[in-house]
Protein backbone atom coordinates (compact mmCIF):
# COMPACT_ATOMS: atom_id res chain seq x y z
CA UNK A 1 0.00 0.00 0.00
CA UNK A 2 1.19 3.49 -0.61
CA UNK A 3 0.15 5.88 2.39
CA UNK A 4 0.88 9.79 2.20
CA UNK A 5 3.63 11.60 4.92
CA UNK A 6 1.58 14.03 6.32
CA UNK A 7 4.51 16.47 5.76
CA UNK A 8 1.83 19.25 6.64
CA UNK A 9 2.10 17.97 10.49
CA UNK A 10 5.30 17.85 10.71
CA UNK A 11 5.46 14.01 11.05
CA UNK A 12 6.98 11.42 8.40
CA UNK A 13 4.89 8.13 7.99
CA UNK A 14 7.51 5.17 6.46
CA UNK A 15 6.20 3.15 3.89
CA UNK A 16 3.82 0.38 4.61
CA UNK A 17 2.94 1.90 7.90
CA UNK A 18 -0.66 2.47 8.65
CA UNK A 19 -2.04 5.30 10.77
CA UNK A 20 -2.31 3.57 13.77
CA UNK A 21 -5.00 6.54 16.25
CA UNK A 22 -3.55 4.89 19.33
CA UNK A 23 -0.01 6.33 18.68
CA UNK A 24 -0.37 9.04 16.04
CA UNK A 25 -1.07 12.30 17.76
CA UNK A 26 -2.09 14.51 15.32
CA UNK A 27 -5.72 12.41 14.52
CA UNK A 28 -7.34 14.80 17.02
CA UNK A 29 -6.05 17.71 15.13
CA UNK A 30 -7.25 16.60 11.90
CA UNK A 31 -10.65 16.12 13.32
CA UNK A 32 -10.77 19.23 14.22
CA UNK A 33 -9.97 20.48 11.37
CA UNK A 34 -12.86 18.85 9.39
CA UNK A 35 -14.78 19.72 12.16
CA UNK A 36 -14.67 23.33 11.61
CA UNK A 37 -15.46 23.29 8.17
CA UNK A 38 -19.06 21.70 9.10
CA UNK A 39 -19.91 24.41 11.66
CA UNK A 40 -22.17 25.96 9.41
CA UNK A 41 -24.57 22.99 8.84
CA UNK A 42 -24.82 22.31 12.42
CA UNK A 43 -28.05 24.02 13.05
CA UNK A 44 -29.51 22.34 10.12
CA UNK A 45 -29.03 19.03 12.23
CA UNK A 46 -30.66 20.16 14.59
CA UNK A 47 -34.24 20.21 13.24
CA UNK A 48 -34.22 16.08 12.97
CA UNK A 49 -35.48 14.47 15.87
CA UNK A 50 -33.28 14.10 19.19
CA UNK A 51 -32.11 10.43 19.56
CA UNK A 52 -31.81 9.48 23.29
CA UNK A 53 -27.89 8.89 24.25
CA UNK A 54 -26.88 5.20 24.65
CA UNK A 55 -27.24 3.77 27.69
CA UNK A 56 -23.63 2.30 27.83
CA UNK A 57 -20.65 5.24 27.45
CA UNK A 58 -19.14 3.50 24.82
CA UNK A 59 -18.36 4.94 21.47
CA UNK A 60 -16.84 3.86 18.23
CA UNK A 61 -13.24 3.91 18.59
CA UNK A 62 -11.20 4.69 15.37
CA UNK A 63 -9.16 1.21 14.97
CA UNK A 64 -6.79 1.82 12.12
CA UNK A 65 -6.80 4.75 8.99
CA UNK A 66 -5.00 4.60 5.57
CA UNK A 67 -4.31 6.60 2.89
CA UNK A 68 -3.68 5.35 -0.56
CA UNK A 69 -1.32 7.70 -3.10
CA UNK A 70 -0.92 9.11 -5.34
CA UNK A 71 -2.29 11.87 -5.38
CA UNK A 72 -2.52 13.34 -2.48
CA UNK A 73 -6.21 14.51 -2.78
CA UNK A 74 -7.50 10.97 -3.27
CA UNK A 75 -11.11 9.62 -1.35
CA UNK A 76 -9.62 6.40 0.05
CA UNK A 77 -12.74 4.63 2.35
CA UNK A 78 -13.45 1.13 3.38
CA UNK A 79 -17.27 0.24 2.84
CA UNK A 80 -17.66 -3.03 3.05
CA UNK A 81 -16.40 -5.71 6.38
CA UNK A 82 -17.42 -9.19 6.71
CA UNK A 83 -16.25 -11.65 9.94
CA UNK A 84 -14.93 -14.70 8.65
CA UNK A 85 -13.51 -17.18 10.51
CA UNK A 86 -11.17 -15.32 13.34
CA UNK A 87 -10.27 -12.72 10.84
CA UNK A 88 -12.37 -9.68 9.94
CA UNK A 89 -11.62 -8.25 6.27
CA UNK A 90 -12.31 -4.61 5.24
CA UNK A 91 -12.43 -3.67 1.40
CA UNK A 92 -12.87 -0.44 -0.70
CA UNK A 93 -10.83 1.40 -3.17
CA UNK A 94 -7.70 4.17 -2.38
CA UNK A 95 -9.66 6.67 -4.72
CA UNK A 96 -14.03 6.70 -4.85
CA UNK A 97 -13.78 10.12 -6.24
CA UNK A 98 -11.49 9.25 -9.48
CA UNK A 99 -9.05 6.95 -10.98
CA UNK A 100 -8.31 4.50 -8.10
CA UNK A 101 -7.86 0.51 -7.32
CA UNK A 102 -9.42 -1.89 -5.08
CA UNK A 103 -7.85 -2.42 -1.40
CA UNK A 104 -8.43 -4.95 1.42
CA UNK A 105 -7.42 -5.30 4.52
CA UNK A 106 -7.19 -7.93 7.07
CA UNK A 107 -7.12 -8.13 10.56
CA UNK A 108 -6.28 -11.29 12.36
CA UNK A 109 -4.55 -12.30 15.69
CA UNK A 110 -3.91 -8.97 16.56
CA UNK A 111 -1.90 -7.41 13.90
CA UNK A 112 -3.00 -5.29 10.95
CA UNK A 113 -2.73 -7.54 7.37
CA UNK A 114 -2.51 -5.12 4.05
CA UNK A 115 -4.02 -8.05 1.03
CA UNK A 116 -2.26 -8.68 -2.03
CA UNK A 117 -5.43 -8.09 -4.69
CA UNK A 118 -4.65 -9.94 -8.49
CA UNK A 119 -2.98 -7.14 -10.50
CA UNK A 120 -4.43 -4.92 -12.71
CA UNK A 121 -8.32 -4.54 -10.87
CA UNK A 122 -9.71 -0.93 -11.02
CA UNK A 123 -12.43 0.74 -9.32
CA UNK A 124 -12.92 -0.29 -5.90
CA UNK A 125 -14.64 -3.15 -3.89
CA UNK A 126 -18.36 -3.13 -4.12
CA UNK A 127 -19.48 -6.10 -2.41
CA UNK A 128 -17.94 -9.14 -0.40
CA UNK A 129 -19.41 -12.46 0.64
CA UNK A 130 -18.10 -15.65 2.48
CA UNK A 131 -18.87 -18.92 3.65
CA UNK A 132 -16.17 -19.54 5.71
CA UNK A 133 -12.63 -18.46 6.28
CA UNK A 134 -11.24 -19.85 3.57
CA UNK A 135 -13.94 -19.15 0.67
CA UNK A 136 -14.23 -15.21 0.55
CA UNK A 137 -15.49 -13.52 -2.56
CA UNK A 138 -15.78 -9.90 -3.60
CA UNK A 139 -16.46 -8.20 -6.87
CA UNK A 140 -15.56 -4.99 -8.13
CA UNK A 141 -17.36 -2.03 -8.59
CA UNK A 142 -16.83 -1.07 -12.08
CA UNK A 143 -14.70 -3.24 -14.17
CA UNK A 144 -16.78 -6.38 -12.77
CA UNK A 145 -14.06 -8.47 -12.00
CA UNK A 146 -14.92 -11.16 -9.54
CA UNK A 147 -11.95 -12.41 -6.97
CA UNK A 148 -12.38 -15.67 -4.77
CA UNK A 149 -9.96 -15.92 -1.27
CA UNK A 150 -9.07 -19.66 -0.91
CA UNK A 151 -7.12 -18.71 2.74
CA UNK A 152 -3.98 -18.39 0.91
CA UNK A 153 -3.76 -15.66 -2.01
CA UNK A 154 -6.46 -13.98 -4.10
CA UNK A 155 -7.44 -14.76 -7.55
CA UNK A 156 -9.43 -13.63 -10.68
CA UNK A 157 -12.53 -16.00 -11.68
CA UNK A 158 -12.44 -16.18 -15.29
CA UNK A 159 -15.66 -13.61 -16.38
CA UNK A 160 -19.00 -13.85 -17.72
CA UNK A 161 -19.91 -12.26 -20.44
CA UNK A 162 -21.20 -8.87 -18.80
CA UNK A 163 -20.03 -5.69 -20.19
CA UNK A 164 -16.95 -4.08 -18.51
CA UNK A 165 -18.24 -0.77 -18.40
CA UNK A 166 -21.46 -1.92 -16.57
CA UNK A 167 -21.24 -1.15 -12.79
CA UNK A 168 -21.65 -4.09 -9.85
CA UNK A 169 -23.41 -3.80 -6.65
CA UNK A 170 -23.55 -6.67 -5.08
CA UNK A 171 -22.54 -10.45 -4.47
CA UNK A 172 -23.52 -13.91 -2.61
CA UNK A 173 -21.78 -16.54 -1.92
CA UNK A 174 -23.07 -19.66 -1.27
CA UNK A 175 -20.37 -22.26 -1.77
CA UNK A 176 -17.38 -21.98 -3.75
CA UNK A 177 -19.49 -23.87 -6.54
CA UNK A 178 -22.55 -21.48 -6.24
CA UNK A 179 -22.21 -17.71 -6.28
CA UNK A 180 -24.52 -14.90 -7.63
CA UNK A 181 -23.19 -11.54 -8.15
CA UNK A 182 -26.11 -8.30 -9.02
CA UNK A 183 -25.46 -5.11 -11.13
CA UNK A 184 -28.19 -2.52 -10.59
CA UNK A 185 -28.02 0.39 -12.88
CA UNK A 186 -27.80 4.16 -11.30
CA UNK A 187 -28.60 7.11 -12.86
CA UNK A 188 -24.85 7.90 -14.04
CA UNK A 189 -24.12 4.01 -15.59
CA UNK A 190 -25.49 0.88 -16.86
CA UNK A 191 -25.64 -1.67 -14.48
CA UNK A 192 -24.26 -5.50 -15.07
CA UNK A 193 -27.55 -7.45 -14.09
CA UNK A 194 -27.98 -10.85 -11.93
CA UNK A 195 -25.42 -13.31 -12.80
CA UNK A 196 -25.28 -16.79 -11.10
CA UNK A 197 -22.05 -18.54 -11.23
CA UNK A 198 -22.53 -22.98 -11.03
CA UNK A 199 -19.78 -25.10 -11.10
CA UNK A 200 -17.44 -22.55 -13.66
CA UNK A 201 -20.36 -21.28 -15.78
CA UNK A 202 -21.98 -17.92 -15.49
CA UNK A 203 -25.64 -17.34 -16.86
CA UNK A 204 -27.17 -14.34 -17.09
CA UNK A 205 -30.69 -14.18 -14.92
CA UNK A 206 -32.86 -11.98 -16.23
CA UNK A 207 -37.17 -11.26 -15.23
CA UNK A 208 -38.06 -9.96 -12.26
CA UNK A 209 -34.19 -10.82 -11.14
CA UNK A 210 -32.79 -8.20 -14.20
CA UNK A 211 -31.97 -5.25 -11.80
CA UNK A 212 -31.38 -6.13 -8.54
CA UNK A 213 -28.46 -3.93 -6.26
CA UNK A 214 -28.08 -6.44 -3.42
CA UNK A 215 -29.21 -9.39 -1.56
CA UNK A 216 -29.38 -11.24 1.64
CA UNK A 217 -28.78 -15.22 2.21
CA UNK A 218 -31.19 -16.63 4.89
CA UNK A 219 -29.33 -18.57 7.32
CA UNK A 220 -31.60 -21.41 9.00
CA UNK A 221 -32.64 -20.02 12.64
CA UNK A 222 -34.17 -21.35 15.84
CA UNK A 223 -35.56 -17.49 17.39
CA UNK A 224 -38.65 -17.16 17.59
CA UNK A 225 -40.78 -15.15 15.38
CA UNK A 226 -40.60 -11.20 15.73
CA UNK A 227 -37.58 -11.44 18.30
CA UNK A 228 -34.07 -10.04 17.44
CA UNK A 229 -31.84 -12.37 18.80
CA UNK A 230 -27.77 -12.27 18.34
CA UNK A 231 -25.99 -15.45 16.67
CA UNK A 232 -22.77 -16.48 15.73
CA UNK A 233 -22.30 -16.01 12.40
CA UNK A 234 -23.64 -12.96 10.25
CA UNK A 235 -25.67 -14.18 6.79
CA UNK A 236 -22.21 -12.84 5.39
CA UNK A 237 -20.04 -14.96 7.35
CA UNK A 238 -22.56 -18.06 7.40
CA UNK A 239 -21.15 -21.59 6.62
CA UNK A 240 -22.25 -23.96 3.78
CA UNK A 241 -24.36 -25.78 6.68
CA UNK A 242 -25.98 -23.04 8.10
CA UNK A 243 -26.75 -20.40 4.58
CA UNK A 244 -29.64 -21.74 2.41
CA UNK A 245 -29.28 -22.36 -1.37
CA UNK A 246 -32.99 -21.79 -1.88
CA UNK A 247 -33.58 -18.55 0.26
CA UNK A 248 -32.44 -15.50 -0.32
CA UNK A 249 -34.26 -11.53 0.13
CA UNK A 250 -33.23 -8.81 -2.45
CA UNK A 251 -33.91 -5.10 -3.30
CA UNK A 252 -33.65 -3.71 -6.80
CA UNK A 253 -35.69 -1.98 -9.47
CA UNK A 254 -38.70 -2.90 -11.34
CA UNK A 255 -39.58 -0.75 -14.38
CA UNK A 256 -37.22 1.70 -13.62
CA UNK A 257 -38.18 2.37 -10.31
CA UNK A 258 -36.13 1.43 -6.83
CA UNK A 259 -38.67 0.16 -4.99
CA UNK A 260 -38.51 -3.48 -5.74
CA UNK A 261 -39.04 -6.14 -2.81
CA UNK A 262 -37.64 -9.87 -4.22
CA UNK A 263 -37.53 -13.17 -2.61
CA UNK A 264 -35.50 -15.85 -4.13
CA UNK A 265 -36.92 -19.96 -3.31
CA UNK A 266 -37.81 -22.72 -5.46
CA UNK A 267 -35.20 -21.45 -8.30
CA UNK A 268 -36.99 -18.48 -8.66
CA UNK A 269 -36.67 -14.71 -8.32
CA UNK A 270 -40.47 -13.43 -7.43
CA UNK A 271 -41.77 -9.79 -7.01
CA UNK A 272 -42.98 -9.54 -3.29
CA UNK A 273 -45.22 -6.63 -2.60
CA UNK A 274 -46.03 -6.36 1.22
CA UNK A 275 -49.39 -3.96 2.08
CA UNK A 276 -47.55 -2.77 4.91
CA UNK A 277 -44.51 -1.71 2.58
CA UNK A 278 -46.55 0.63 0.53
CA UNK A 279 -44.69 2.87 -1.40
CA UNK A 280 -41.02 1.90 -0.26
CA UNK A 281 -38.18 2.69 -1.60
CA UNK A 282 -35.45 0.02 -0.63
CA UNK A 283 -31.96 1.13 0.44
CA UNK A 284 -30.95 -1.89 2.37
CA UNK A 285 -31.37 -5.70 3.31
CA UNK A 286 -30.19 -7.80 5.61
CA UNK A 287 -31.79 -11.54 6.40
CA UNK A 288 -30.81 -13.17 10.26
CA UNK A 289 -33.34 -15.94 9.76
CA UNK A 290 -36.17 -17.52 8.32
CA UNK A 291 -38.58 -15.16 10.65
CA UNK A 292 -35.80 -12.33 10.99
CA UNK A 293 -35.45 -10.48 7.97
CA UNK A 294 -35.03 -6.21 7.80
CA UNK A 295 -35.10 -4.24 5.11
CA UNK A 296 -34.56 -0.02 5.35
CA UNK A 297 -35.55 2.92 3.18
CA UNK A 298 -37.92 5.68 3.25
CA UNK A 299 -41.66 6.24 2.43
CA UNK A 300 -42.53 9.49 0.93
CA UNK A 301 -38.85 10.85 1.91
CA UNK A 302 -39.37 9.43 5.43
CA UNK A 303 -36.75 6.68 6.90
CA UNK A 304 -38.14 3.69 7.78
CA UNK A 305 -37.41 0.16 8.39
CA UNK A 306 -39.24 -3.19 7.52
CA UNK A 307 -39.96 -6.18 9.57
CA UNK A 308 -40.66 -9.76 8.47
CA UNK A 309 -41.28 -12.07 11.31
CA UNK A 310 -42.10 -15.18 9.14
CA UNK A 311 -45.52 -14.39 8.56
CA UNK A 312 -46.11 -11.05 7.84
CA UNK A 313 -44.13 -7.49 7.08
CA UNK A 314 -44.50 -4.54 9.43
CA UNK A 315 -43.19 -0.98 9.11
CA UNK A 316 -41.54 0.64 11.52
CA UNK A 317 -40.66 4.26 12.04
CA UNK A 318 -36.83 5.64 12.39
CA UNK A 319 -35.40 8.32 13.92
CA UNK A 320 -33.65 11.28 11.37
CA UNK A 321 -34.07 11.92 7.87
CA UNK A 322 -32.01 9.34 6.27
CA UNK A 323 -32.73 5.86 5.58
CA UNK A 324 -30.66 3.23 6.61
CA UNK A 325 -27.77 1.94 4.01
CA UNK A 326 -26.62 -0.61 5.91
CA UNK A 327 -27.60 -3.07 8.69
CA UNK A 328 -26.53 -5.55 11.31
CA UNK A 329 -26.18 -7.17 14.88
CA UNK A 330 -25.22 -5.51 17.48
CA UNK A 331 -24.41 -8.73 20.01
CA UNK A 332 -27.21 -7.24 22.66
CA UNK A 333 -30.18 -8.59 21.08
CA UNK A 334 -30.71 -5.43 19.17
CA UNK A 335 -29.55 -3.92 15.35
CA UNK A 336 -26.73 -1.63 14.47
CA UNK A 337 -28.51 0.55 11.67
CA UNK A 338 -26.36 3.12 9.48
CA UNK A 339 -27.77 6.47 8.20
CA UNK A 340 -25.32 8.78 7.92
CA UNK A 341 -26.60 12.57 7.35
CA UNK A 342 -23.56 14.08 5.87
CA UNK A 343 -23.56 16.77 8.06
CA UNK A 344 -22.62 17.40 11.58
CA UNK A 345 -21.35 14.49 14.19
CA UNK A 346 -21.57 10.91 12.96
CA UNK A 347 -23.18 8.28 15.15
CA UNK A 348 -24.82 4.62 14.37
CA UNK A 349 -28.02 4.15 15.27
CA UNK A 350 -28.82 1.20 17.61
CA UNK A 351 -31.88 -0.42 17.85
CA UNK A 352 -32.57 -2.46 21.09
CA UNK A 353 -34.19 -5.85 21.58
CA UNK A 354 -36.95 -3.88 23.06
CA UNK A 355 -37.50 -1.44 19.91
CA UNK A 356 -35.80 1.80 21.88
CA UNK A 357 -33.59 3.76 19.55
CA UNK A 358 -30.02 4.95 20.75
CA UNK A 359 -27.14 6.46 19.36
CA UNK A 360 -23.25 5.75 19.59
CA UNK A 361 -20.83 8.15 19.02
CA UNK A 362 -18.17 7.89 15.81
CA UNK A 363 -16.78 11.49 15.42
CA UNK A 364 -17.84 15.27 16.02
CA UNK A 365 -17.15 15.45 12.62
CA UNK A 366 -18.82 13.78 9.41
CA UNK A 367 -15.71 13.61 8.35
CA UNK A 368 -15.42 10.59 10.03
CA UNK A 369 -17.94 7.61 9.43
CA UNK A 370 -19.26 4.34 9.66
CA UNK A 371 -20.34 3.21 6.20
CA UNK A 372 -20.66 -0.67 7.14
CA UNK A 373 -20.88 -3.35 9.61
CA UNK A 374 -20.02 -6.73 10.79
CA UNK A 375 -20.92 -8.24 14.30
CA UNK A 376 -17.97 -10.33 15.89
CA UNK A 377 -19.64 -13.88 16.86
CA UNK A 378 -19.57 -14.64 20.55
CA UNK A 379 -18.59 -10.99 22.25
CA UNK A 380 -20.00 -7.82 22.55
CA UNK A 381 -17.94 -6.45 19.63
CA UNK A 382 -18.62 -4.77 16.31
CA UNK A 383 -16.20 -3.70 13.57
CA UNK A 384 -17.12 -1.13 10.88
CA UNK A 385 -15.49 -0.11 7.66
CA UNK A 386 -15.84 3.36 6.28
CA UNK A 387 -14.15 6.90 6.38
CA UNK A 388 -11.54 9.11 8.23
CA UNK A 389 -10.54 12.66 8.39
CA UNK A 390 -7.27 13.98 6.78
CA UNK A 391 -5.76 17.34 5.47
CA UNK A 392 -7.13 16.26 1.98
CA UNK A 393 -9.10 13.90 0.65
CA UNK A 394 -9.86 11.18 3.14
CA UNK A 395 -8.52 7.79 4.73
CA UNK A 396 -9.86 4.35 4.74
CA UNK A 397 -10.94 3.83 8.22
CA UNK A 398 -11.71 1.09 10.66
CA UNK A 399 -13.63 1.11 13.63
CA UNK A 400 -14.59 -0.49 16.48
CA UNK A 401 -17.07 -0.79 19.13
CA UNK A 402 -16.87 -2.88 22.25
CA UNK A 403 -14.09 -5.50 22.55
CA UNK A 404 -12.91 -6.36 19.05
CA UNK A 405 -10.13 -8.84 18.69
């Protein structure tokens, strides 16, 4: 990895050296930098309704930040983590805001892993997925090229035949035989489409399953219907025992529109259209069981999240004014949800076993954020993959929250 000196602080970074917040003292200093460039849009914040303080004084602790170069302006982020195994893996890009390449990063007894990535990839991770620790997969945003970890090195997966130029979204894993990948178009570029990979072929999946951004694998589960109950294993992190092959829940487009509720069973992608969803529009998705599945968005420009308890959908209201992009447990019982505002402090909502909302703290600054998430099995612990403050451009950030390994 190439990281930046930070000659404007005075201090030299070496090569291959991470910024480590625990002995780099200038982090606060570049907070508060960012900070001050915000103040304006602080009252603006303050119109959205107040969240009540988490019970428990812990925060999200900044773990680890990194800058890719050149140049020295570049958006470097982490937005996607999955738990696999004992390691936790965070992947992005060293530039979202131009000409950049894909990055992961690996954390594992203790020490801080940069990943060797096949050569020439471009873009910047979109999506990971993995059924155990040695059978990761990830796809990249916009050159679509598909890389499998075997828990040795990374390699390419010979293509289908998608367009390069389209843009990817999403991915599933279900066994190293049986992976789908998803390509939702955006206003700015094509997408790819639904491609299922069996054995070494990839066909194209078109119908209902034609534009779908991302989907969920549902994991077989004992809780009881309606409860939120922590497990082990995340659907991303699920093993080929415990992730289904028939069942998975997806968001996409129909028509042109976003709004698109899809379940996949039988060997089929079908258009669900709950009454109590009326008139959602789907940002995110994340299945915990066969009666615990969540999806988030917004309703007439209102946040929201969506319940389905193995029966039936329900809607339930959320605090602020922006849906949630990205969901999952928080190890009490409850659900990390993220909706960052853009403006102002940064926080992840929490939503308790009990349906109370909280907040816990990432940054005064929205600078700083948590874009994903990725509950360590067995502990009170949480990592999350997004964004840090520096002089320019940003960092690719990892965070914490309770005891992560």
């Amino acid at each position: 990895m190439a990281l930046d000196s930070l000659s404007e602080t005075g201090i030299d970074l070496p090569p291959e050296t991470a910024i480590l917040p625990d002995t780099f003292p200038v982090r606060a200093a570049v907070a508060a930098l960012a900070a001050a460039t915000v103040l304006t849009a602080v009252p603006a914040v303050a119109a959205i309704r107040a969240i009540p303080a988490a019970k428990t004084s812990q925060a999200w602790k900044l773990k680890l930040a990194t800058r890719y170069l050149p140049p020295a302006t570049n958006r470097s982020r982490y937005d996607v983590v999955l738990v696999a195994g004992r390691a936790a893996w965070f992947f992005g890009g060293s530039n979202f805001a131009g000409n950049g390449v894909p990055k992961a990063e690996r954390r594992q007894n203790g020490g801080w892993h940069a990943s060797d990535l096949p050569p020439g990839l471009h873009s910047w991770i979109a999506a990971a997925s993995a059924t155990s620790a040695t059978n990761i997969w990830a796809v990249t945003a916009q050159d679509g090229t598909v890389i499998n970890w075997d828990g040795t090195r990374w390699t390419a997966v010979p293509r289908g035949h998608w367009s390069t130029k389209a843009q990817f979204t999403g991915i599933v894993a279900i066994s190293r035989a049986n992976v789908w990948v998803f390509g939702a178009k955006s206003s700015k570029r094509a997408g790819a489409g639904t491609w299922h990979l069996s054995g070494t072929t990839w066909t194209h999946v078109k119908g209902m399953a034609a534009d779908i951004a991302r989907a969920s694998p549902v994991p077989p589960s004992t809780v009881p219907p309606g409860t939120l109950q922590s497990n082990t294993a995340s659907p991303a992190t699920a093993s080929p025992a415990t992730a289904s092959p028939t069942v998975m829940w997806g968001i996409g487009g129909i028509h042109g529109t976003r709004n698109a509720l899809l379940k996949y069973s039988n060997s089929t992608w079908r258009h669900v259209t709950p009454a109590a969803l009326g008139g959602f529009a789907y940002t995110a998705v994340l299945a915990l069981g066969p009666s615990n599945v969540w999806v988030g968005g917004s309703v007439a420009g209102l946040p929201e999240l969506g319940h389905f308890d193995g029966r039936r959908w329900s809607a339930l209201t959320m605090p602020g004014l922006v849906p949630a992009t990205g969901m999952c447990r928080d190890g009490r019982g409850g659900l990390w949800v993220i909706a960052n505002p853009g403006l102002g402090p940064s926080a992840v909502l929490d939503l308790g076993p009990k349906g109370h909302w909280h907040t816990a703290k990432v940054s005064n600054t929205s600078a700083d954020e948590v874009l994903a998430c990725a509950h360590v099995g067995g502990r009170d612990a949480t990592w999350g993959a997004g964004k840090a403050a520096a002089p320019a451009g940003s960092a690719a950030a990892v965070y914490g929250f309770g005891d992560v390994p």
